[in-house]
Protein backbone atom coordinates (compact mmCIF):
# COMPACT_ATOMS: atom_id res chain seq x y z
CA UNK A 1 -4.47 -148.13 -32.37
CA UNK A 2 -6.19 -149.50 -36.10
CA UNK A 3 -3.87 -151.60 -38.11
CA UNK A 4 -4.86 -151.18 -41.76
CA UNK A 5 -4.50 -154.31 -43.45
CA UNK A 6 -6.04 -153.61 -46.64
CA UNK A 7 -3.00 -151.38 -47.74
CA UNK A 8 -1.26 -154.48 -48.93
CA UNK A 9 -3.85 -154.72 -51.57
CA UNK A 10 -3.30 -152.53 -54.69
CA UNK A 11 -4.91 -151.21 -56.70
CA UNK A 12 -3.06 -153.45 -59.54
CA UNK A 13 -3.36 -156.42 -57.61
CA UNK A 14 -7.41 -155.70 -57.29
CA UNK A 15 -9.57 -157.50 -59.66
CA UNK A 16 -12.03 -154.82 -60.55
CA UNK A 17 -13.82 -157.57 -62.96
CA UNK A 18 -15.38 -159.19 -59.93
CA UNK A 19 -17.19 -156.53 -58.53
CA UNK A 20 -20.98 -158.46 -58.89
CA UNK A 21 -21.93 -160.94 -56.66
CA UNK A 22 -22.81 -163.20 -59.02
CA UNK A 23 -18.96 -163.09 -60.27
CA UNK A 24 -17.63 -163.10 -56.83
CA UNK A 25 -15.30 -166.10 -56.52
CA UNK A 26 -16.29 -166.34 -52.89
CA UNK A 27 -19.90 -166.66 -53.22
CA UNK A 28 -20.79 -166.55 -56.70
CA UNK A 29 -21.52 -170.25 -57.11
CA UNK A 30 -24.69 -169.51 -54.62
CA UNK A 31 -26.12 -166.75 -56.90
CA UNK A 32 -25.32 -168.18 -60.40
CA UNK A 33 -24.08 -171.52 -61.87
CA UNK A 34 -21.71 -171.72 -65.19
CA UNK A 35 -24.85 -171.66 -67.96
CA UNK A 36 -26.03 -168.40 -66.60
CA UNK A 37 -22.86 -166.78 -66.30
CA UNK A 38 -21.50 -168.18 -70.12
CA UNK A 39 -24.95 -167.12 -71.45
CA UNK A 40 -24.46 -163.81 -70.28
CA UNK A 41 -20.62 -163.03 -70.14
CA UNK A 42 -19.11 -159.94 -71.81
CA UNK A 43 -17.12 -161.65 -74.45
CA UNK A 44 -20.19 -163.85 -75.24
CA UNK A 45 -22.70 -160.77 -75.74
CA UNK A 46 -20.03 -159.20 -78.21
CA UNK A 47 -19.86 -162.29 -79.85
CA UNK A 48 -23.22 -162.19 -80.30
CA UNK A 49 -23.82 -159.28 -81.63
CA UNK A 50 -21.46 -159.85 -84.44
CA UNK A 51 -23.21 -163.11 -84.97
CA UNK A 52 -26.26 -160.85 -85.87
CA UNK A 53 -24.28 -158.37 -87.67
CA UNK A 54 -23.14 -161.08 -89.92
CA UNK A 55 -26.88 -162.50 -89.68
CA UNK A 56 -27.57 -159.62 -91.18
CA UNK A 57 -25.77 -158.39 -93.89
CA UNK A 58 -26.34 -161.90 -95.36
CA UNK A 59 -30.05 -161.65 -94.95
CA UNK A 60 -29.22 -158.00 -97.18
CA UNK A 61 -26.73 -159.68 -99.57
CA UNK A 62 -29.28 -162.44 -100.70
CA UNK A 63 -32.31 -159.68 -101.43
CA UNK A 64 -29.40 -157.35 -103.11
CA UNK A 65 -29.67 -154.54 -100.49
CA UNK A 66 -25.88 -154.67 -100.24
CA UNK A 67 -23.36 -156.48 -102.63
CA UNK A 68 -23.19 -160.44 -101.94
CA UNK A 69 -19.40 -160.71 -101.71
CA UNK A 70 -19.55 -157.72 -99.15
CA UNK A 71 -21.77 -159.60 -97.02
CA UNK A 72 -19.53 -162.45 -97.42
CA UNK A 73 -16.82 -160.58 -96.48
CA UNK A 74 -18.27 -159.21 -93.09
CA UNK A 75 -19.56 -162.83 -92.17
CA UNK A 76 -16.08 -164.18 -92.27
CA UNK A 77 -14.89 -160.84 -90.40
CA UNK A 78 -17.79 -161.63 -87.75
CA UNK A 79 -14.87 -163.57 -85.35
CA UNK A 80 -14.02 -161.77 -81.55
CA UNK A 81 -10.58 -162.87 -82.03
CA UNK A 82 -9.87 -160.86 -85.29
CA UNK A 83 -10.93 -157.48 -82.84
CA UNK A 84 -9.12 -155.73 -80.65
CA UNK A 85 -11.63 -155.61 -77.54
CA UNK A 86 -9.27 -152.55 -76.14
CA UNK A 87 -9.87 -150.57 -78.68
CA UNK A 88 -13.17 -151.48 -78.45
CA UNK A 89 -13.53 -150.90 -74.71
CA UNK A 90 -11.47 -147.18 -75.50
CA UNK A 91 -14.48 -146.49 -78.06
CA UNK A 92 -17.05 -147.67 -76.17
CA UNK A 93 -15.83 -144.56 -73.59
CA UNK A 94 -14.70 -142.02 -76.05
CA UNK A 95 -18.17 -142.11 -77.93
CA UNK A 96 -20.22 -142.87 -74.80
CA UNK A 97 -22.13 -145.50 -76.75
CA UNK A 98 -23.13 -148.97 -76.38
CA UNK A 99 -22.28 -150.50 -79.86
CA UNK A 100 -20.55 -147.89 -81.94
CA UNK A 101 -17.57 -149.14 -80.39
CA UNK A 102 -17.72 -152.44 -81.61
CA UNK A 103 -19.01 -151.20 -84.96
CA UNK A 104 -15.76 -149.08 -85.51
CA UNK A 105 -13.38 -151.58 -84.62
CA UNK A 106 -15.36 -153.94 -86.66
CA UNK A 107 -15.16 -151.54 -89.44
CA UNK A 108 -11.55 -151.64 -89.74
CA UNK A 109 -11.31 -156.03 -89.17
CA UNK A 110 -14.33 -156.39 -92.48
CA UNK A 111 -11.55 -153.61 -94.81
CA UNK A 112 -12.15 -150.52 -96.06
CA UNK A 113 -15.20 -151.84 -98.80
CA UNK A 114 -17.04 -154.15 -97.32
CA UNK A 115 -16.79 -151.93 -93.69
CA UNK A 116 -19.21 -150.03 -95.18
CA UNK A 117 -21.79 -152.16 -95.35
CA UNK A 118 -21.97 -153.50 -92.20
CA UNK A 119 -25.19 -152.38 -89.74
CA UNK A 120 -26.60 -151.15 -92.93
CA UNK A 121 -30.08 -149.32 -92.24
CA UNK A 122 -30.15 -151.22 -88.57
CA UNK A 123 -30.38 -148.88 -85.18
CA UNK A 124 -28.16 -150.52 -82.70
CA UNK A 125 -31.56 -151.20 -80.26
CA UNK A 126 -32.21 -154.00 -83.55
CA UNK A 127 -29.00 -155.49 -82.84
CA UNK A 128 -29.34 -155.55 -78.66
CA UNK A 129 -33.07 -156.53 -78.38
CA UNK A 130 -32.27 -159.64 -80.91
CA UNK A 131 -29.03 -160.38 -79.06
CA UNK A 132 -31.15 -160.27 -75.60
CA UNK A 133 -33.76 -162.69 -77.30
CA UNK A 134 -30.80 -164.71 -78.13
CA UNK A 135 -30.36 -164.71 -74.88
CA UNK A 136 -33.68 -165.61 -73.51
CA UNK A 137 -33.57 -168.04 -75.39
CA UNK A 138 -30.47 -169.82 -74.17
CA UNK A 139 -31.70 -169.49 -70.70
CA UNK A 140 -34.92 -171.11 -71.04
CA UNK A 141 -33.12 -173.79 -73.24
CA UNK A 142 -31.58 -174.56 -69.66
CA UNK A 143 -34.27 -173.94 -67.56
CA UNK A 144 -37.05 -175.93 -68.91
CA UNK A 145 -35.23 -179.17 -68.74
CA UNK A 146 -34.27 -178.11 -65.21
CA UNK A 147 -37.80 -177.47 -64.25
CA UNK A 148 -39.14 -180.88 -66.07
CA UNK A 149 -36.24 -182.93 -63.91
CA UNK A 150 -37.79 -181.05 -60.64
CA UNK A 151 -41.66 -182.20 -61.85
CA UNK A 152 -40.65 -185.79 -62.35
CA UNK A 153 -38.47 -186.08 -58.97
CA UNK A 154 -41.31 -184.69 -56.84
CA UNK A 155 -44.26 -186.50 -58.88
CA UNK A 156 -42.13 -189.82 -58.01
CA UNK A 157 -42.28 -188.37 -53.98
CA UNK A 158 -45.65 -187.27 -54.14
CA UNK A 159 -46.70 -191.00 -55.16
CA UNK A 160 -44.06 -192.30 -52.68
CA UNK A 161 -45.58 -190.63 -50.28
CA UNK A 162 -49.39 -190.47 -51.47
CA UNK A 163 -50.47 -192.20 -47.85
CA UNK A 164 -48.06 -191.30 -45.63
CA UNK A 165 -49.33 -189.94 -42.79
CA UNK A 166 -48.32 -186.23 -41.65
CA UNK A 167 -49.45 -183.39 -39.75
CA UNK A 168 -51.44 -180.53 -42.42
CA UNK A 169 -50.76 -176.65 -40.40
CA UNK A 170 -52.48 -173.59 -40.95
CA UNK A 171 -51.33 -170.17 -39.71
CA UNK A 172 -48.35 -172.69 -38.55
CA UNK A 173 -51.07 -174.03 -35.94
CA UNK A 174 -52.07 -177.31 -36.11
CA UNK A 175 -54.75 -178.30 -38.44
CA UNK A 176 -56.01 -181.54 -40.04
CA UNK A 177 -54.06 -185.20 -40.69
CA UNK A 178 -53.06 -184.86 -44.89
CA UNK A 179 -50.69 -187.20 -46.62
CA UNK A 180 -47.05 -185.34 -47.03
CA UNK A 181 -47.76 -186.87 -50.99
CA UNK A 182 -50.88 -183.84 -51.00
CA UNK A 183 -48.20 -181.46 -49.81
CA UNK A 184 -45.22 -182.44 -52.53
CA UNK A 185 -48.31 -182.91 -55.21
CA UNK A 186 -49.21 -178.98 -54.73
CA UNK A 187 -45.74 -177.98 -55.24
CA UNK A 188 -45.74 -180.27 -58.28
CA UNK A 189 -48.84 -178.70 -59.73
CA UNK A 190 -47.28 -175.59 -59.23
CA UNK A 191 -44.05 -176.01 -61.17
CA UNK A 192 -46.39 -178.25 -64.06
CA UNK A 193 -48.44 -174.47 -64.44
CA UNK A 194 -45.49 -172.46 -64.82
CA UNK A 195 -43.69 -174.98 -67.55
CA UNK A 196 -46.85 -174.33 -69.71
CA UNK A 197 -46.33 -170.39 -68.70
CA UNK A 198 -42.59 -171.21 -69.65
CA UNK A 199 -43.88 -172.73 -73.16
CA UNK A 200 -45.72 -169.56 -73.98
CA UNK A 201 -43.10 -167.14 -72.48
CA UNK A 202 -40.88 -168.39 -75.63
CA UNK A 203 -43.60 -168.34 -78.21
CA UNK A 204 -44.16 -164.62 -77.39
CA UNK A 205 -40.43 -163.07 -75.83
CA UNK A 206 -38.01 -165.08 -78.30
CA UNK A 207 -38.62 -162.72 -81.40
CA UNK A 208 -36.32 -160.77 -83.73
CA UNK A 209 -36.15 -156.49 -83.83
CA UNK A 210 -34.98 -154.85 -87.02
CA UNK A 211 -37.30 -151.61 -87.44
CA UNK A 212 -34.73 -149.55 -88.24
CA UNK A 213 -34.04 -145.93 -86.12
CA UNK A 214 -38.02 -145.09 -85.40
CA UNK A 215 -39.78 -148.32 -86.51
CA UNK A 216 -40.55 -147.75 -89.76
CA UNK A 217 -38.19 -150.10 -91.99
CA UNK A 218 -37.05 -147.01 -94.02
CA UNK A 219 -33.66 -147.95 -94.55
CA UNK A 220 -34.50 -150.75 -95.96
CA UNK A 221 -36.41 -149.44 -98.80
CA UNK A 222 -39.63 -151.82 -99.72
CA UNK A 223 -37.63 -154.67 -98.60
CA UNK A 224 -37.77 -154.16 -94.94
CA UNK A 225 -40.73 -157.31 -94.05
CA UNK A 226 -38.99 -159.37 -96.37
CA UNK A 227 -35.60 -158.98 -94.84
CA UNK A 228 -36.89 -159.07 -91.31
CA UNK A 229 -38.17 -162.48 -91.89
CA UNK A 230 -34.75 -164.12 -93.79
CA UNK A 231 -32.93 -162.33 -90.89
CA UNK A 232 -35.11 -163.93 -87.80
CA UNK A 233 -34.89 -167.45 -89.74
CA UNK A 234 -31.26 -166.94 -89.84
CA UNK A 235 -30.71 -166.49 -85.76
CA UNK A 236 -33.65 -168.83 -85.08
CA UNK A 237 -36.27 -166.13 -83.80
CA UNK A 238 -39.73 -165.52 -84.04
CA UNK A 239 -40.70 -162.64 -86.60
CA UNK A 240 -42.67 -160.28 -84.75
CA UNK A 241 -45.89 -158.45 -86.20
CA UNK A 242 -44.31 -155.59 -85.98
CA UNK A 243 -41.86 -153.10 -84.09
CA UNK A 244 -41.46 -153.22 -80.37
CA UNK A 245 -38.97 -151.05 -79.67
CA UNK A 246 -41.30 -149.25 -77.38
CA UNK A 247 -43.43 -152.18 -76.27
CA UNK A 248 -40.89 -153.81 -73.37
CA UNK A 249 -43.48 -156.32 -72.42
CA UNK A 250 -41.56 -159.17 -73.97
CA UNK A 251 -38.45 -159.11 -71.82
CA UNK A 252 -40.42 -157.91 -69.02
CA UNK A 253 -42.88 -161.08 -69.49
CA UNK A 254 -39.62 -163.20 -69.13
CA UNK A 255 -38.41 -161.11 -65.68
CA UNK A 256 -41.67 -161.91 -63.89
CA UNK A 257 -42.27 -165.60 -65.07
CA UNK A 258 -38.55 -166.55 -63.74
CA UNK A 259 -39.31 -164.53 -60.84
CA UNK A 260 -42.53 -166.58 -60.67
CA UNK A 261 -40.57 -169.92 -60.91
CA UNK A 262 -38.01 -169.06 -58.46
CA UNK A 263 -40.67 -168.15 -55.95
CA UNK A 264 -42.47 -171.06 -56.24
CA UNK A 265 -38.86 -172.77 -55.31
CA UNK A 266 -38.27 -170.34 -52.32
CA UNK A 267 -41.93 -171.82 -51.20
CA UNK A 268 -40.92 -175.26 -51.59
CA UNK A 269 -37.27 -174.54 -50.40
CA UNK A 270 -39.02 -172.60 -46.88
CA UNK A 271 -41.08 -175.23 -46.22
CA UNK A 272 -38.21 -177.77 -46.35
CA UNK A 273 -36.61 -175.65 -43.94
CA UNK A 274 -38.87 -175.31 -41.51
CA UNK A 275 -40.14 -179.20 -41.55
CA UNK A 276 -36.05 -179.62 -41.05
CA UNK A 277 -36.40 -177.93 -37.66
CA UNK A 278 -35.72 -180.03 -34.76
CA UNK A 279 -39.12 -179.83 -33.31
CA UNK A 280 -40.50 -181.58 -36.56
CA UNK A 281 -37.98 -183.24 -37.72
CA UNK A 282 -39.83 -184.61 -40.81
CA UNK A 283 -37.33 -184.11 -43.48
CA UNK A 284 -34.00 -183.06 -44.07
CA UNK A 285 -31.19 -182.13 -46.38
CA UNK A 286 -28.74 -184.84 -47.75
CA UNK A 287 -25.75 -184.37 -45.98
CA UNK A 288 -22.42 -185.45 -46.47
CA UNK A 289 -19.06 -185.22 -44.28
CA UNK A 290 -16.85 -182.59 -44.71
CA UNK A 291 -19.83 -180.51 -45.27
CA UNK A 292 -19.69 -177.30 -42.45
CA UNK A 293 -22.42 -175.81 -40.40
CA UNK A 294 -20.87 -173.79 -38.31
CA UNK A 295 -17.35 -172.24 -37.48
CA UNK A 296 -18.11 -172.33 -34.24
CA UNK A 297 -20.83 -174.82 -33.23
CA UNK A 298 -19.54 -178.17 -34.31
CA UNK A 299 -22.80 -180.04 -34.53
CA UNK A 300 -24.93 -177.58 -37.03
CA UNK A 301 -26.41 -178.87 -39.98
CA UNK A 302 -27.80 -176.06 -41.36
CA UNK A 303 -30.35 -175.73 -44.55
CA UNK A 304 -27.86 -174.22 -46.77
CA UNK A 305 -29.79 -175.14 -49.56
CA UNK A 306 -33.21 -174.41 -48.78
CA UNK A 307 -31.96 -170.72 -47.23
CA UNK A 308 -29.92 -170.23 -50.49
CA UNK A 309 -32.89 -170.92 -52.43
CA UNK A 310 -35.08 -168.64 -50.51
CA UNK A 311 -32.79 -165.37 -51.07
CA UNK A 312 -32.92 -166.09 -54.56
CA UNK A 313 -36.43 -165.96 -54.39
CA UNK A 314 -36.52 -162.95 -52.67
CA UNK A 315 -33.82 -161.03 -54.76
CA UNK A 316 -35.95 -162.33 -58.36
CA UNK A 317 -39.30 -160.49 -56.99
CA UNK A 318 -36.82 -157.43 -56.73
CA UNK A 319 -35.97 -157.85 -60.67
CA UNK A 320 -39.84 -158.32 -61.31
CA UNK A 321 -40.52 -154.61 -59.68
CA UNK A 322 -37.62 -153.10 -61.52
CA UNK A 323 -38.75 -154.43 -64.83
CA UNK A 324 -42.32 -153.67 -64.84
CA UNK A 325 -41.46 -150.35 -64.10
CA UNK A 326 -39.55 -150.49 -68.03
CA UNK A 327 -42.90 -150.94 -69.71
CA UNK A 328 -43.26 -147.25 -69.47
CA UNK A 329 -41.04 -145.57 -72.19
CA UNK A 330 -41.62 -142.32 -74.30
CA UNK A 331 -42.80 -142.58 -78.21
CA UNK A 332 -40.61 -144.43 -80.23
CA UNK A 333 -37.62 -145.61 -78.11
CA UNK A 334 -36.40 -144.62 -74.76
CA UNK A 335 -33.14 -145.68 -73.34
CA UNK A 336 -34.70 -145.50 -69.58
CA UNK A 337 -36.50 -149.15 -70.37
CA UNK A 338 -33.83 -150.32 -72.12
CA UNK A 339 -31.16 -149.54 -69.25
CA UNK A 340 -33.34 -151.35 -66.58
CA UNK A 341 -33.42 -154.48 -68.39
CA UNK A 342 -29.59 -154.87 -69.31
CA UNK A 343 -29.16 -155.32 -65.54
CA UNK A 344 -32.81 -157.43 -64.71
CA UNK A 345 -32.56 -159.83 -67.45
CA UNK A 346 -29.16 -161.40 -66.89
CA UNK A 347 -29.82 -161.39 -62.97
CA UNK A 348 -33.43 -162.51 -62.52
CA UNK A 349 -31.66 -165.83 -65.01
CA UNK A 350 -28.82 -165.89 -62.88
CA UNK A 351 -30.97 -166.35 -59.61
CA UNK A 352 -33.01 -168.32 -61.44
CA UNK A 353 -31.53 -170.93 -62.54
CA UNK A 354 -28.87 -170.98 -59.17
CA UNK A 355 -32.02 -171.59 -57.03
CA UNK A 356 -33.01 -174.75 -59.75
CA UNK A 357 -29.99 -176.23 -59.68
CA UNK A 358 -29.60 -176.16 -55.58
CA UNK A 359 -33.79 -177.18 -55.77
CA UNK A 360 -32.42 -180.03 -57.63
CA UNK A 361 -29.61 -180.95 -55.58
CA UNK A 362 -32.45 -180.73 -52.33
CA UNK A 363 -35.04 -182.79 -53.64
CA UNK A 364 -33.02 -185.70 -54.91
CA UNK A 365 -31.60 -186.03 -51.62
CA UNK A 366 -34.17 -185.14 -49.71
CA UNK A 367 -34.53 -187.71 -46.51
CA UNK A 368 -38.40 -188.07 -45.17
CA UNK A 369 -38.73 -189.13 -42.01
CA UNK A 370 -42.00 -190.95 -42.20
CA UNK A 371 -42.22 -192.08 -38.48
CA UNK A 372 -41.69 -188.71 -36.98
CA UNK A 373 -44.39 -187.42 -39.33
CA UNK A 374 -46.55 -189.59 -37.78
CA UNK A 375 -45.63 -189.53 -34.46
CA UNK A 376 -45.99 -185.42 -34.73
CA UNK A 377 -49.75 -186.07 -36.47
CA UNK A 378 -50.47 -188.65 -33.37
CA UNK A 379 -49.13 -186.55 -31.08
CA UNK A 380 -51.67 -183.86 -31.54
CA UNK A 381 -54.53 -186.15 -32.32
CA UNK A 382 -57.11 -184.19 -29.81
CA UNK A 383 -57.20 -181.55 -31.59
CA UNK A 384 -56.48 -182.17 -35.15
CA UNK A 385 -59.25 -184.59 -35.53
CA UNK A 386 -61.86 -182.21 -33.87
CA UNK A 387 -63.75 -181.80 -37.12
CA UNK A 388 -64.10 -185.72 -37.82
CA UNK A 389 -65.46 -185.46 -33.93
CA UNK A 390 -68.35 -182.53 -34.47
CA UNK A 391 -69.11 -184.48 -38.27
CA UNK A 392 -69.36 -187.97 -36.16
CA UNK A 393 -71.31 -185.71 -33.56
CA UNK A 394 -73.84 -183.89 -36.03
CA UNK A 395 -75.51 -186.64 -37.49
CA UNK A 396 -77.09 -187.26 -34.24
CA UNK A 397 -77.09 -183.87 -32.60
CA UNK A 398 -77.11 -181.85 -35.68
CA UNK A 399 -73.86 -179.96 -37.10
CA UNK A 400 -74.15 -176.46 -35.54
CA UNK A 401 -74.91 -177.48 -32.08
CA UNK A 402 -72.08 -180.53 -32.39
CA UNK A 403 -69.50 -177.42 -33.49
CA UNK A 404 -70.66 -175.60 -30.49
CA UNK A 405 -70.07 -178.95 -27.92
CA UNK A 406 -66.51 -179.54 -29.52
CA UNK A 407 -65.71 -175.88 -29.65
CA UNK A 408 -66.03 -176.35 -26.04
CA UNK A 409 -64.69 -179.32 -25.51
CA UNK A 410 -61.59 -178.41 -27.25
CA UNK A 411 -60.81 -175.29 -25.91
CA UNK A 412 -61.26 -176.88 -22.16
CA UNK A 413 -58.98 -179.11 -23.36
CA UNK A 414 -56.30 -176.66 -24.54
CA UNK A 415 -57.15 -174.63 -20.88
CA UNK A 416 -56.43 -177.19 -18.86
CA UNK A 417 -54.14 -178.98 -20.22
CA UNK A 418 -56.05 -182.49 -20.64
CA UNK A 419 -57.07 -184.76 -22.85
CA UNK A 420 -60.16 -184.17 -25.43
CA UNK A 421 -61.05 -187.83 -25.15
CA UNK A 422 -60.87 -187.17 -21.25
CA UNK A 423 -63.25 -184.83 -21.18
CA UNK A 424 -65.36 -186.34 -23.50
CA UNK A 425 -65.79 -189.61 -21.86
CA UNK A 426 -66.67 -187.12 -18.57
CA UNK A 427 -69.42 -185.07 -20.97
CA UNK A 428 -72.94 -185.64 -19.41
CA UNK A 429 -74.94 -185.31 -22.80
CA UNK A 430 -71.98 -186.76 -25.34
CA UNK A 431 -70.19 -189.74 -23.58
CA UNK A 432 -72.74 -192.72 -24.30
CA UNK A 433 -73.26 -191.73 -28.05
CA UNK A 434 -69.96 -193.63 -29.27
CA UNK A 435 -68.48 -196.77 -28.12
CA UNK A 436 -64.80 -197.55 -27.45
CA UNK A 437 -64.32 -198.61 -31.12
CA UNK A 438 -66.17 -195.53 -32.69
CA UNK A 439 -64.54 -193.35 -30.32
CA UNK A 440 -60.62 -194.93 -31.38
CA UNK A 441 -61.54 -194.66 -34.75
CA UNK A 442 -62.67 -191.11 -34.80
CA UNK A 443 -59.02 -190.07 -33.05
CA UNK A 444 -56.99 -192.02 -35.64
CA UNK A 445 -55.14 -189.69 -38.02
CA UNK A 446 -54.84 -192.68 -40.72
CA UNK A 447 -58.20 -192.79 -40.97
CA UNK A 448 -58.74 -189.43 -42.09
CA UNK A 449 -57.12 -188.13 -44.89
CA UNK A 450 -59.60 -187.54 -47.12
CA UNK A 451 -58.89 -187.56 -50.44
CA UNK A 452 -54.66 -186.82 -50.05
CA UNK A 453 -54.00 -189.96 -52.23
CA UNK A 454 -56.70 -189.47 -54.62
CA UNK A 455 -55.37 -185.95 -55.40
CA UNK A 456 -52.04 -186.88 -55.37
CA UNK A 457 -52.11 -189.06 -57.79
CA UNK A 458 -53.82 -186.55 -60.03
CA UNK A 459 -51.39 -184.17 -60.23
CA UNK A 460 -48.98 -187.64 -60.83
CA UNK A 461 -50.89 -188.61 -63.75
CA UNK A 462 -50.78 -184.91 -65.32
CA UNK A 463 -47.34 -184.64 -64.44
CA UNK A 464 -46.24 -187.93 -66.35
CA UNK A 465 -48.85 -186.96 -69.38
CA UNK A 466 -46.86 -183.31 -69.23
CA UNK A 467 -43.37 -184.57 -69.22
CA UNK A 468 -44.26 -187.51 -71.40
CA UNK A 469 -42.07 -190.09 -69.85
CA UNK A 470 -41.83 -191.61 -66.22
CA UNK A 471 -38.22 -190.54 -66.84
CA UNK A 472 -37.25 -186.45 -67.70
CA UNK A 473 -34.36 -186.88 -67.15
């Protein structure tokens, strides 16, 4: 016998507003954080477009395209409170379109004369590719600083930890001795590279659109270059070259180079997670009480963070596929880009900038646990200094042959279960050609990490010189 217990909940008592997971109130703060979701709220993107309305028919009022006191008049109409957003939303369903809902009720809120002016000679794609560069905008107005917080914090680890001894893994096997500072300094180099790409992202994406219904400014008579450059200055925008109505690779730039950025966090954020394990045990998450694992296993402290970060990593690479395939569109406009990108642009930000601020909240309480770094590096000493053994080796034997001896050597050693040095010191042809002191030298993992510090502090330097101030934040 099935109990239904979901017929207690209505359909008026149903909240049919929180539908995405990104506005769920159960897990929405994991897949968004406040800027992403005021940047792109409903009530915000209508506001916005009457922002550029108004933008608008003052740009046209001050070259005479439309009388000045009518665009006066629509400015001061150009408020979301003086609309009814039902009759809007009733439009927006009766006409089947996107804006001309907004436009009508907008109509009525300017008055019968100056109504008539507003969206004068615009095609409502002018008024929702400037409102999404708005929007691009705003985001990267929160993300850079985000990202320039996340270079300083792990420059000041990666010179922290410039000579601290770890274990370096390839293929998750293990490889050579590296300072954990190398490590942090490649994820710093990393996020330094994508705030230039992050630079140039808004030189090129952040630009107005006013072409008019096929691109050609006809509407506007002869003053449609002029206009287009009083209305950009207006919202702040770049004045493109010309239309790009067609040409998607703006917004489409902007989908791949977050989804760039948030990979490079679900790297960093995996790697956290799997040093965390037990069996390393070289870093972990800040924790703090209160703070749950499990429901059932009292003692977990899981990741959260780092396995947070990591599905946003791997949801943004989903938004990157999506929009690439809007750079395809038919001649002069074609609503199958356009569609794409009203869902890939808000959620590529929203995962975006929800995996910075948890990257954040990792990394400036991340815990290193130098000693078992270093006990894990010692630990596997035999093997990870094998190539420090055959260099030692071919400068008297010669370096292929010495690669062939320790190849042996080490793969005895793994066989049988015993020490390299063991066998070594048994070796008929290798044993007398180090003493003790060579020998304990060659085997320490402090003694051979190349240039980890050196590099390290390269990326440092460059991240200090890129920021322009020891503190970002």
């Amino acid at each position: 016998m099935s109990t239904h217990t979901h017929d207690a909940v209505t359909t008026e008592s149903c909240r049919h507003d929180r539908g995405h997971i990104t506005d769920s109130r159960f897990y929405g703060n994991r897949y968004a954080t406040p800027d992403s979701r005021r940047i792109f709220c409903d009530v915000c993107r209508n506001q916005r477009w009457l922002d550029i309305e108004a933008a608008l028919a003052l740009a046209q009022g001050e070259l005479g395209l439309i009388p000045q006191d009518m665009a006066e008049k629509i400015a001061a109409s150009a408020k979301l409170e003086l609309l009814d957003l039902d009759a809007v939303q009733e439009s927006i369903e009766d006409s089947g379109h996107s804006l001309v809902g907004l436009l009508r009720v907008f109509e009525t809120v300017c008055g019968p004369e100056a109504g008539q002016y507003i969206h004068y000679g615009a095609t409502t794609q002018d008024i929702q590719d400037t409102a999404q560069s708005l929007e691009i905008r705003d985001v990267l107005d929160v993300l850079e600083p985000q990202v320039a917080r996340l270079i300083d914090c792990l420059s000041g680890l990666a010179g922290e930890h410039a000579e601290t001894v770890m274990l370096g893994r390839t293929h998750a096997q293990p490889a050579l001795p590296i300072g954990f500072g190398l490590k942090v300094s490649g994820w710093t180099d990393e996020l330094l590279r994508h705030r230039d790409r992050l630079t140039e992202l808004r030189e090129r994406a952040v630009a107005a659109q006013l072409f008019g219904g096929a691109g050609s400014m006809a509407g506007f008579g002869e003053l449609g270059p002029a206009l287009l450059d009083r209305f950009a200055d207006r919202l702040g925008l770049k004045v493109p070259t010309t239309v790009w109505h067609a040409a998607r690779d703006r917004p489409v730039e902007f989908v791949t180079v977050l989804a760039m950025v948030t990979g490079t966090l679900g790297r960093i954020a995996d790697e956290i997670r799997t040093l965390s394990r037990p069996e390393f045990g070289e870093v972990s998450e800040a924790w703090r009480p209160g703070k749950v694992g499990s429901s059932t296993m009292p003692h977990k402290r899981n990741p959260e963070r780092a396995e947070q970060i990591v599905v946003m990593a791997r949801l943004a690479s989903g938004q990157a596929a999506a929009a690439l395939a809007a750079l395809i569109g038919d001649h002069e406009r074609d609503s199958r880009a356009l569609r794409i990108e009203w869902a890939v642009v808000p959620d590529i930000a929203h995962y975006c900038l929800a995996a910075c601020t948890m990257m954040l909240e990792s990394v400036t309480g991340l815990i290193v646990h130098t000693d078992r770094m270093r006990a894990n590096a010692e630990a596997v000493a035999d093997k990870i200094m094998s190539e420090r053994l055959m260099l030692a080796l071919g400068r008297q034997i010669g370096k292929q042959r010495a690669h062939e001896a320790v190849y042996d050597l080490t793969q005895q050693a793994q066989q049988e279960g015993r020490p390299v040095r063991t066998l070594l010191a048994e070796h008929p042809r290798i044993s007398g050609l180090f003493s003790a002191a060579e020998l304990a030298e060659i085997f320490n993992p402090d003694g051979y990490l190349g240039s980890s510090a050196a590099l390290a502090a390269r990326v440092v330097a460059e991240a200090h010189k890129s920021l322009g101030s020891l503190d970002a934040r």
